[in-house]
PDB file of N, CA and C in Angstrom:
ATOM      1  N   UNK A   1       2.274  -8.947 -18.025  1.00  0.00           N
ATOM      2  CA  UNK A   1       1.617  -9.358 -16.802  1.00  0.00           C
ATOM      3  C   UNK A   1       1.027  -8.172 -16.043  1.00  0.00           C
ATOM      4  N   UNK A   2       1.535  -7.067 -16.149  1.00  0.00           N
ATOM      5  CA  UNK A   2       0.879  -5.761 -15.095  1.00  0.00           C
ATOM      6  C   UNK A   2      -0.243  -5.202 -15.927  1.00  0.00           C
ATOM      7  N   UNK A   3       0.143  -5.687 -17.199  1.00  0.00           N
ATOM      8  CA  UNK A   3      -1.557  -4.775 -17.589  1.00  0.00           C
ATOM      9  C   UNK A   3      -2.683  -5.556 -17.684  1.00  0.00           C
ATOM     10  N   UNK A   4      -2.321  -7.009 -17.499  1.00  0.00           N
ATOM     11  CA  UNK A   4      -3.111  -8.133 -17.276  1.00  0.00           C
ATOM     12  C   UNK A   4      -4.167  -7.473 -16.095  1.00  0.00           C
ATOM     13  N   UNK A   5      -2.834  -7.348 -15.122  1.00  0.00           N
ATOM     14  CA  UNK A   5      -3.145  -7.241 -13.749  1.00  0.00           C
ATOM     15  C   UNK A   5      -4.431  -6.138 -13.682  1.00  0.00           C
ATOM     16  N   UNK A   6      -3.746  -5.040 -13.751  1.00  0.00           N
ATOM     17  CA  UNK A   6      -4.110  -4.027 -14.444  1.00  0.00           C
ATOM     18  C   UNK A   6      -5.762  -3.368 -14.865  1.00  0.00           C
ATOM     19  N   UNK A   7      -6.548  -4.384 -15.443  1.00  0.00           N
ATOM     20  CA  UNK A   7      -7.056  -4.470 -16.218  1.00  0.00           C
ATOM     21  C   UNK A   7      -8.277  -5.556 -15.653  1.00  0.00           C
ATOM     22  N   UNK A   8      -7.423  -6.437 -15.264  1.00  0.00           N
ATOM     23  CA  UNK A   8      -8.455  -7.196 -14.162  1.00  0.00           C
ATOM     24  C   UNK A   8      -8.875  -6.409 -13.248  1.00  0.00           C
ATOM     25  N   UNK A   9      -7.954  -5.755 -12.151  1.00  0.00           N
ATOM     26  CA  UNK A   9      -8.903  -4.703 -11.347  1.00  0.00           C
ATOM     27  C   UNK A   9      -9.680  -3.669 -12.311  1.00  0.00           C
ATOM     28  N   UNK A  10      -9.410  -3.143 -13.071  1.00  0.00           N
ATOM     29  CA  UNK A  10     -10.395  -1.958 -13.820  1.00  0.00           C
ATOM     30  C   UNK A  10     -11.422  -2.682 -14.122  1.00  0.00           C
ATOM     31  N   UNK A  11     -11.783  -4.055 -14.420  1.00  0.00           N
ATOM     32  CA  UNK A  11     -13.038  -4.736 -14.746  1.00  0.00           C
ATOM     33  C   UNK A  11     -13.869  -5.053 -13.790  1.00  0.00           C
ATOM     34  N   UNK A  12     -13.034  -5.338 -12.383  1.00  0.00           N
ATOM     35  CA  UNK A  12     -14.161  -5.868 -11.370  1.00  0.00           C
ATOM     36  C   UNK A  12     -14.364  -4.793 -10.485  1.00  0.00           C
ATOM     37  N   UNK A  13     -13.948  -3.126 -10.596  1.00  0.00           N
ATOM     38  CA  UNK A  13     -14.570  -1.853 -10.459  1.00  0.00           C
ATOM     39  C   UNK A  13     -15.460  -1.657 -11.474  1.00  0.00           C
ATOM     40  N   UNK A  14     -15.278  -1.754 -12.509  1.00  0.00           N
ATOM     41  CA  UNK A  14     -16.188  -1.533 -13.228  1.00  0.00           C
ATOM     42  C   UNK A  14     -17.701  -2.013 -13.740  1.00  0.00           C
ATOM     43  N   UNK A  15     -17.871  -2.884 -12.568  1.00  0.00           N
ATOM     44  CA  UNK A  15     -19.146  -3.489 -12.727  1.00  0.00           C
ATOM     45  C   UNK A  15     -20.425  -2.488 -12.254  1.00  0.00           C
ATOM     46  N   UNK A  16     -21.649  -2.424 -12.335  1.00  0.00           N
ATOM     47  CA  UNK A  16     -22.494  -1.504 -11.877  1.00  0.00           C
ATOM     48  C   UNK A  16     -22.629  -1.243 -10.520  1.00  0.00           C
ATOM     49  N   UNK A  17     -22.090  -2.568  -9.595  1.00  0.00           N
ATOM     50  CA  UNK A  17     -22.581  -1.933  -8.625  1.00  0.00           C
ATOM     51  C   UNK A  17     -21.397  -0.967  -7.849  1.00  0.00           C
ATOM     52  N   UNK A  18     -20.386  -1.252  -8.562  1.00  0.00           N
ATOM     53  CA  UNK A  18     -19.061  -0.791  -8.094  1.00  0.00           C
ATOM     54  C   UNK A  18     -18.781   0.972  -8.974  1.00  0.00           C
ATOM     55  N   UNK A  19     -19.435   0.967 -10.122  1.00  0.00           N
ATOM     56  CA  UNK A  19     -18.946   1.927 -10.661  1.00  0.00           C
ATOM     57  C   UNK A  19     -18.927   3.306  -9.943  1.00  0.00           C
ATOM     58  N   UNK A  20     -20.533   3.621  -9.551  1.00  0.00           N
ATOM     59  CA  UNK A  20     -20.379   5.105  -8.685  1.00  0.00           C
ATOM     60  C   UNK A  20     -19.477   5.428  -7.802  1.00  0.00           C
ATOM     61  N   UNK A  21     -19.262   4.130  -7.177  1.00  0.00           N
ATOM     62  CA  UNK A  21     -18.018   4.762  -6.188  1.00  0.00           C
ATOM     63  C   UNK A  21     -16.465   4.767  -6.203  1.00  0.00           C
ATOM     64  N   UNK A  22     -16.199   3.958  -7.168  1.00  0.00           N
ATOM     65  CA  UNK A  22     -14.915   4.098  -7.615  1.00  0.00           C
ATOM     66  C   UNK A  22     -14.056   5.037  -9.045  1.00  0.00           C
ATOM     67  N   UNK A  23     -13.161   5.500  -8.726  1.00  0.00           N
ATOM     68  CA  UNK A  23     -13.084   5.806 -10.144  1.00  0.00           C
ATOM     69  C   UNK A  23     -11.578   5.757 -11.115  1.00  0.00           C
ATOM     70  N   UNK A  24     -11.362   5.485 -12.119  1.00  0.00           N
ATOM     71  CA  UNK A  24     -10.123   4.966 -12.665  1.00  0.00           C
ATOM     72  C   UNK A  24      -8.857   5.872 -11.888  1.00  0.00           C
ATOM     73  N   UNK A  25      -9.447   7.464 -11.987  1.00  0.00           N
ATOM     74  CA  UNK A  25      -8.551   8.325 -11.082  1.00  0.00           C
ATOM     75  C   UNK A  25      -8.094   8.190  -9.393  1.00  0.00           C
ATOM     76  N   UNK A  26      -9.033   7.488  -9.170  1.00  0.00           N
ATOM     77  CA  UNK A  26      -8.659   7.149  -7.549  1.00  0.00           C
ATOM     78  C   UNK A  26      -7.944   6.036  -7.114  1.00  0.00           C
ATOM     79  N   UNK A  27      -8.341   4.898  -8.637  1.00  0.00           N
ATOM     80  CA  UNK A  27      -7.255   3.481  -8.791  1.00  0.00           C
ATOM     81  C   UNK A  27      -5.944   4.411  -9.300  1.00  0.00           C
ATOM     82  N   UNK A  28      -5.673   4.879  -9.853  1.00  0.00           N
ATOM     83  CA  UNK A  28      -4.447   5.326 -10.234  1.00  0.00           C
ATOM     84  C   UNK A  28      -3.521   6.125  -8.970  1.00  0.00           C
ATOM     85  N   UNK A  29      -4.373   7.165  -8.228  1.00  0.00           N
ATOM     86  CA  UNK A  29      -3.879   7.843  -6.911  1.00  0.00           C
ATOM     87  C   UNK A  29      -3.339   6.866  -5.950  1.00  0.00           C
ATOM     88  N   UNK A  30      -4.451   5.510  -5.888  1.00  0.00           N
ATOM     89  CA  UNK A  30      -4.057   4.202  -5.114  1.00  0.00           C
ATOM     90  C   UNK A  30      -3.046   4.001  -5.444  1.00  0.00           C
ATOM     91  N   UNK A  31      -2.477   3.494  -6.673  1.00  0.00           N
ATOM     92  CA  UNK A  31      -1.523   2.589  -6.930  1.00  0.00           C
ATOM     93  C   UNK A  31      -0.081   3.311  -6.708  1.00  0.00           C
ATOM     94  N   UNK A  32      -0.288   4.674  -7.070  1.00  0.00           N
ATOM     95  CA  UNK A  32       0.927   5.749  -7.038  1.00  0.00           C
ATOM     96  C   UNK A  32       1.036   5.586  -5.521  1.00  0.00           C
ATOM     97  N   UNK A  33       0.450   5.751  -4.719  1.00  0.00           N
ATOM     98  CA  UNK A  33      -0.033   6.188  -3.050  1.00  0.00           C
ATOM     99  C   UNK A  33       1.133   4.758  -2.896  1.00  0.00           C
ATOM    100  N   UNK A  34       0.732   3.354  -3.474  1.00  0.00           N
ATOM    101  CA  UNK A  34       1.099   2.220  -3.085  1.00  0.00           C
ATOM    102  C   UNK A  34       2.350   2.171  -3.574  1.00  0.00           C
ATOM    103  N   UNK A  35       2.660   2.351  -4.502  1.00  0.00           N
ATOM    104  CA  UNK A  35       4.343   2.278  -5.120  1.00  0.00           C
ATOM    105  C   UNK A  35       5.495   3.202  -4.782  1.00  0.00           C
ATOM    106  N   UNK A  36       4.677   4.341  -4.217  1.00  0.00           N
ATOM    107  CA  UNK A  36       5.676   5.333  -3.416  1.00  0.00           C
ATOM    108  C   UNK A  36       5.852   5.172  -1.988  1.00  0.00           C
ATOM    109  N   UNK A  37       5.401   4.163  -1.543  1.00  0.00           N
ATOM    110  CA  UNK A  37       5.039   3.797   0.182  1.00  0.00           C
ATOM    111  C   UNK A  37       5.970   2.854  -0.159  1.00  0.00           C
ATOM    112  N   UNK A  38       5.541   1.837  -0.980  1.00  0.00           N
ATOM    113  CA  UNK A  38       6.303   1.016  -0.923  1.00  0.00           C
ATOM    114  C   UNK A  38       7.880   1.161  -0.792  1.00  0.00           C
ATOM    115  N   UNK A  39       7.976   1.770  -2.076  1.00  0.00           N
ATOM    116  CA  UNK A  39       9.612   2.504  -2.051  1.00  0.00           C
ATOM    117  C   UNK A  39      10.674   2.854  -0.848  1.00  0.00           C
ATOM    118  N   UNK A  40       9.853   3.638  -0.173  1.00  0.00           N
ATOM    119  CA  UNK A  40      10.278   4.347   1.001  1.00  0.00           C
ATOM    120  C   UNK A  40      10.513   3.203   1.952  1.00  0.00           C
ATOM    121  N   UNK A  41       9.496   2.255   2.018  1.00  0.00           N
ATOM    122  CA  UNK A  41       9.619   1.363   3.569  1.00  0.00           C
ATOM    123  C   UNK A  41      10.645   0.147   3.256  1.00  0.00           C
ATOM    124  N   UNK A  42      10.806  -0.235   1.910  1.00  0.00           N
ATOM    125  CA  UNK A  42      11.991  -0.943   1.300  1.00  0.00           C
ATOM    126  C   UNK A  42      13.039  -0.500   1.531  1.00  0.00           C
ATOM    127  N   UNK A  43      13.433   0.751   1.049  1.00  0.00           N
ATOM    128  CA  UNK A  43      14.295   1.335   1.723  1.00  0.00           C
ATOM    129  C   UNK A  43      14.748   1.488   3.294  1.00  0.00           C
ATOM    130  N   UNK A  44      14.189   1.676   3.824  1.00  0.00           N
ATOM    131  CA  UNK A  44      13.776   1.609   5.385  1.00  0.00           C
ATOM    132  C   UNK A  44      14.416   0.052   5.650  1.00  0.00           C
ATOM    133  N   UNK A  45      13.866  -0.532   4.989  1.00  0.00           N
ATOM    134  CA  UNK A  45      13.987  -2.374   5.314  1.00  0.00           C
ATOM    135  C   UNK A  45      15.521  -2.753   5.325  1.00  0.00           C
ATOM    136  N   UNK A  46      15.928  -1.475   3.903  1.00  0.00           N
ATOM    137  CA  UNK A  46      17.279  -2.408   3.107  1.00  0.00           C
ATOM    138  C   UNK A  46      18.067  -1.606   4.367  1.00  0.00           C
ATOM    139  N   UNK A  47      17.983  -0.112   4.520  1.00  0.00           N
ATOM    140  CA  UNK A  47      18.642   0.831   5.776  1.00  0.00           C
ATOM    141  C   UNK A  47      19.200  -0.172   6.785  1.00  0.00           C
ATOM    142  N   UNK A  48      18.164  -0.795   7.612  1.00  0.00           N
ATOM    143  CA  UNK A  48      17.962  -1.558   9.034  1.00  0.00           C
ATOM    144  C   UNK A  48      18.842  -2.617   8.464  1.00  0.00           C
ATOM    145  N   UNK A  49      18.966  -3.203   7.628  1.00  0.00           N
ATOM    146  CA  UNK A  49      20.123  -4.522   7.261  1.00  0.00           C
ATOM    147  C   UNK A  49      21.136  -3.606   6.700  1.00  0.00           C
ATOM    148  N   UNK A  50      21.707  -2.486   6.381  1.00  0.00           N
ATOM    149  CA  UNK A  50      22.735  -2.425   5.983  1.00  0.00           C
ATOM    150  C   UNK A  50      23.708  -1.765   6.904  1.00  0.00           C
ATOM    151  N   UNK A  51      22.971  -0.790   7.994  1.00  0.00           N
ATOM    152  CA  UNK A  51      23.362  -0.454   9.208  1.00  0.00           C
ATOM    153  C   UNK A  51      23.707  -1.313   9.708  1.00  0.00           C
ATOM    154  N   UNK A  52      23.425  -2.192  10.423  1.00  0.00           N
ATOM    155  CA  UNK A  52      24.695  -3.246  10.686  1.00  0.00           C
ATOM    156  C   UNK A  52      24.293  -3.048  12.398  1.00  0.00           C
ATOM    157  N   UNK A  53      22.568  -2.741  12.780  1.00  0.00           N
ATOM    158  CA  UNK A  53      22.289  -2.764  14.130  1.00  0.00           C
ATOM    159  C   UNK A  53      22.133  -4.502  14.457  1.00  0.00           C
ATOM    160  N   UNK A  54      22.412  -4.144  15.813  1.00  0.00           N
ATOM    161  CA  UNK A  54      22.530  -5.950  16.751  1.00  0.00           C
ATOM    162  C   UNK A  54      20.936  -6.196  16.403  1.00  0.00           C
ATOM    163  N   UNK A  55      21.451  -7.608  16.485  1.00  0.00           N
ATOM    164  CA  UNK A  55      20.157  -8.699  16.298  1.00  0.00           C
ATOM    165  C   UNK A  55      18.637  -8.446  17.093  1.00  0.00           C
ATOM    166  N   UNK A  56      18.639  -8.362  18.202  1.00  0.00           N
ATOM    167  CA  UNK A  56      17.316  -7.947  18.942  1.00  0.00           C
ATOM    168  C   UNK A  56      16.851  -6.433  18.048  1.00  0.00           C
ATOM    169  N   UNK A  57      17.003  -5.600  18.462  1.00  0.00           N
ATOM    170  CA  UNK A  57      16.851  -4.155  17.885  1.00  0.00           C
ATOM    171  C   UNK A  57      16.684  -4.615  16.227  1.00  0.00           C
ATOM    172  N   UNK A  58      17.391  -4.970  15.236  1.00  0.00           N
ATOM    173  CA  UNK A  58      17.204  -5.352  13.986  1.00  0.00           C
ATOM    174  C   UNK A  58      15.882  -6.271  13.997  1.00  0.00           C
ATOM    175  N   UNK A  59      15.530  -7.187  14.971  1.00  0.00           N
ATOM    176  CA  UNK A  59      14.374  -7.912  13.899  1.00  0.00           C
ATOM    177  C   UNK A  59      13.294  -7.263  14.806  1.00  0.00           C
ATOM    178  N   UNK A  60      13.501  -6.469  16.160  1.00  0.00           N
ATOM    179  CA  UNK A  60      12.105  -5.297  16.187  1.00  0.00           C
ATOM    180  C   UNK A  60      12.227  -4.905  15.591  1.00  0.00           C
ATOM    181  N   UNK A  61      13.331  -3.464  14.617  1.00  0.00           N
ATOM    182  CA  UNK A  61      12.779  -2.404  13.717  1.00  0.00           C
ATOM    183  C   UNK A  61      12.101  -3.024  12.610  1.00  0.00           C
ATOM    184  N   UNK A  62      12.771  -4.354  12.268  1.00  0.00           N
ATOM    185  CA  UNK A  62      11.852  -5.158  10.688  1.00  0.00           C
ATOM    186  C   UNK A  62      10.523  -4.932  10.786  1.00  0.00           C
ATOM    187  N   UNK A  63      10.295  -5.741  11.751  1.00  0.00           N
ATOM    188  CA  UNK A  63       8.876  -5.602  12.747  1.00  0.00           C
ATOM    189  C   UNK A  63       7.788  -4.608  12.397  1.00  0.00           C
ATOM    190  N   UNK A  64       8.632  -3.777  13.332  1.00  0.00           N
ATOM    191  CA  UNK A  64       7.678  -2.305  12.694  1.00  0.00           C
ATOM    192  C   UNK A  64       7.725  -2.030  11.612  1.00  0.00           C
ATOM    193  N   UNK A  65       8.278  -1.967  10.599  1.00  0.00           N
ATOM    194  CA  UNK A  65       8.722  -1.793   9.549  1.00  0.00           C
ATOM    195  C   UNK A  65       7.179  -2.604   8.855  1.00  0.00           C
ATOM    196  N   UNK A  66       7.244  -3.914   8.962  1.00  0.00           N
ATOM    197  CA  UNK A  66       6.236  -4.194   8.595  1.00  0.00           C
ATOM    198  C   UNK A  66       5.045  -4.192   8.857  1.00  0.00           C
ATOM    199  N   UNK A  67       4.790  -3.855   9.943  1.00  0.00           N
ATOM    200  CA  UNK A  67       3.497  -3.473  10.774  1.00  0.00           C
ATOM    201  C   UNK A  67       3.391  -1.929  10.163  1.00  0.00           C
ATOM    202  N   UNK A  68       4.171  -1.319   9.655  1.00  0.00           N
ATOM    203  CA  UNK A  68       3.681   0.071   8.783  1.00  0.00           C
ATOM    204  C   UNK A  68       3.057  -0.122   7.566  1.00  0.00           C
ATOM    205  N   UNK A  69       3.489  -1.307   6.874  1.00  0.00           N
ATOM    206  CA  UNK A  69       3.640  -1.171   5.664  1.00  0.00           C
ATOM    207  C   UNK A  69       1.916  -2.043   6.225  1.00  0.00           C
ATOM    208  N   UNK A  70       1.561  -3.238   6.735  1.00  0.00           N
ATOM    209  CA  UNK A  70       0.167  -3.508   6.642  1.00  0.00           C
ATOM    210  C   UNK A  70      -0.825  -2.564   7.351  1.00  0.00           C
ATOM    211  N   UNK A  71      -0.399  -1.529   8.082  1.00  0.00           N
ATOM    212  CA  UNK A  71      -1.732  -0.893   8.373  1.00  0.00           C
ATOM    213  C   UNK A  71      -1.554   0.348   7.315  1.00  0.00           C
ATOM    214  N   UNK A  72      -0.591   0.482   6.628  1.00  0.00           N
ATOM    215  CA  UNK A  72      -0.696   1.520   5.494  1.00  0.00           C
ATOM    216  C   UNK A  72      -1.878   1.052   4.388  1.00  0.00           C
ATOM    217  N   UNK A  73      -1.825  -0.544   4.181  1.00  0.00           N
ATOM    218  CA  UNK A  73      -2.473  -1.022   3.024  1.00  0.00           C
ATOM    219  C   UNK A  73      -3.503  -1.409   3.369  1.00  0.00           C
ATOM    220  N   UNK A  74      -3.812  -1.479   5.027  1.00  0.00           N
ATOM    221  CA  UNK A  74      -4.910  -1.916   5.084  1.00  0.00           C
ATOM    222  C   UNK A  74      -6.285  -0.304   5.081  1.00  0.00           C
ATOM    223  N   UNK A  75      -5.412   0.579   5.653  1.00  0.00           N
ATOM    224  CA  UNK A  75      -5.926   2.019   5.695  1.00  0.00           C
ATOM    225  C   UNK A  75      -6.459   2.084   3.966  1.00  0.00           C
ATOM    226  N   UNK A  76      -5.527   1.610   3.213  1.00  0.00           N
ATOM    227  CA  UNK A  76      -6.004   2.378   1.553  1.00  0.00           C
ATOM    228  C   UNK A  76      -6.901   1.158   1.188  1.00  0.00           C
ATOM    229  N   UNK A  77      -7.355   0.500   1.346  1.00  0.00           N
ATOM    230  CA  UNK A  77      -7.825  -0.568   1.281  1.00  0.00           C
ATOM    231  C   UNK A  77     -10.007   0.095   1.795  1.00  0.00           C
ATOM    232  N   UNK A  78      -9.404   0.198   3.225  1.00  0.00           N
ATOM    233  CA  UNK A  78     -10.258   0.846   3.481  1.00  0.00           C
ATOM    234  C   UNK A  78     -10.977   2.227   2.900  1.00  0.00           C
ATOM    235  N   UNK A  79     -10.353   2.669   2.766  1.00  0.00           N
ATOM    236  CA  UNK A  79     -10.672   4.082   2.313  1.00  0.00           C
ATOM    237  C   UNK A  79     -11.595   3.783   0.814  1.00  0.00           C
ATOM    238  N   UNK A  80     -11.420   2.857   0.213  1.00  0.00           N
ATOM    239  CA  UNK A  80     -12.480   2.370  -0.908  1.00  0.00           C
ATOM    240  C   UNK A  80     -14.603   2.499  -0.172  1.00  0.00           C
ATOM    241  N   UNK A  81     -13.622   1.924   1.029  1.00  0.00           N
ATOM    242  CA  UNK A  81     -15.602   1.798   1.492  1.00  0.00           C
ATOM    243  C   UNK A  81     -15.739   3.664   2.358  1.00  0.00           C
ATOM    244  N   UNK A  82     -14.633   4.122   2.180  1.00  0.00           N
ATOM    245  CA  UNK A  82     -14.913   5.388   3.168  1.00  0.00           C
ATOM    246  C   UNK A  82     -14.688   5.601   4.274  1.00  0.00           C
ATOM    247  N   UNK A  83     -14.105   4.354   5.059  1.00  0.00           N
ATOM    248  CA  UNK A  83     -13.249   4.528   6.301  1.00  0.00           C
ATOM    249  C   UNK A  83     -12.034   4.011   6.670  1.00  0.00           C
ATOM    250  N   UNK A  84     -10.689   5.173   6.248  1.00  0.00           N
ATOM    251  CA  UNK A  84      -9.703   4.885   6.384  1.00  0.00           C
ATOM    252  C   UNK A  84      -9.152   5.172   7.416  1.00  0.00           C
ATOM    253  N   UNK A  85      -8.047   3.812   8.123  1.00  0.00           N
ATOM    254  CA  UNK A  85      -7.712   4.094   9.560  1.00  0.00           C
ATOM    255  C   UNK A  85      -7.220   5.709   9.830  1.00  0.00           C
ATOM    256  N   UNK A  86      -6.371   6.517   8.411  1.00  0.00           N
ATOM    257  CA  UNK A  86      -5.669   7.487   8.153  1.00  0.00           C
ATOM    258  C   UNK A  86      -5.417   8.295   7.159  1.00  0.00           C
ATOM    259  N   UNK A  87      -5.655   9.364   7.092  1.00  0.00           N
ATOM    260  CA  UNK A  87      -5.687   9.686   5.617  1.00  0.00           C
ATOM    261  C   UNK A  87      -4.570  10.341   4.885  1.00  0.00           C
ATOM    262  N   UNK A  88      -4.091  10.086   3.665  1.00  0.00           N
ATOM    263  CA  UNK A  88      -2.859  10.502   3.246  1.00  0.00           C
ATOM    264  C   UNK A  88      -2.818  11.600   2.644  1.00  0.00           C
ATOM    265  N   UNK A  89      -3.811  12.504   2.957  1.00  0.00           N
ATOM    266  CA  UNK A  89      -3.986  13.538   2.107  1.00  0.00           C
ATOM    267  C   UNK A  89      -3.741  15.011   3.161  1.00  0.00           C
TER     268      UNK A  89
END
């Protein structure tokens, strides 16, 4: 299933009008960028439930927690057309 996946995005970059600006190396930086973010804020997630903080304070930090994780993806997302909210570099 992931190289399905995989493979479907490398095809619908790879069309002409998409090709100049994308490149297999920058899908790959993406996905690393995305699986190591991910990691970290999961962690973060599993932290906040295993700490054992009170209920109010626990479902704000979730909160943020997830409000990181969508303006992280929406930033790399962006950064395809050239304007990312932030840059990870």
């Amino acid at each position: 299933m992931p190289k399905a996946f995989l493979f479907a995005v490398l095809a619908v970059f790879a069309s002409s009008a998409l090709a100049a600006s994308v490149s297999v190396d920058g899908l790959i930086q993406v996905v690393i960028y995305i699986v190591v973010i991910g990691l970290v804020l999961w962690l973060v997630w599993w932290f906040i439930g295993y700490a054992g903080i009170p209920e109010p304070f626990n479902k704000v930090a979730r909160v943020l927690v997830g409000l990181v994780a969508v303006l992280v993806l929406i930033s790399l997302l962006l950064g395809f057309i050239g304007h990312p909210i932030f840059t990870l570099r």
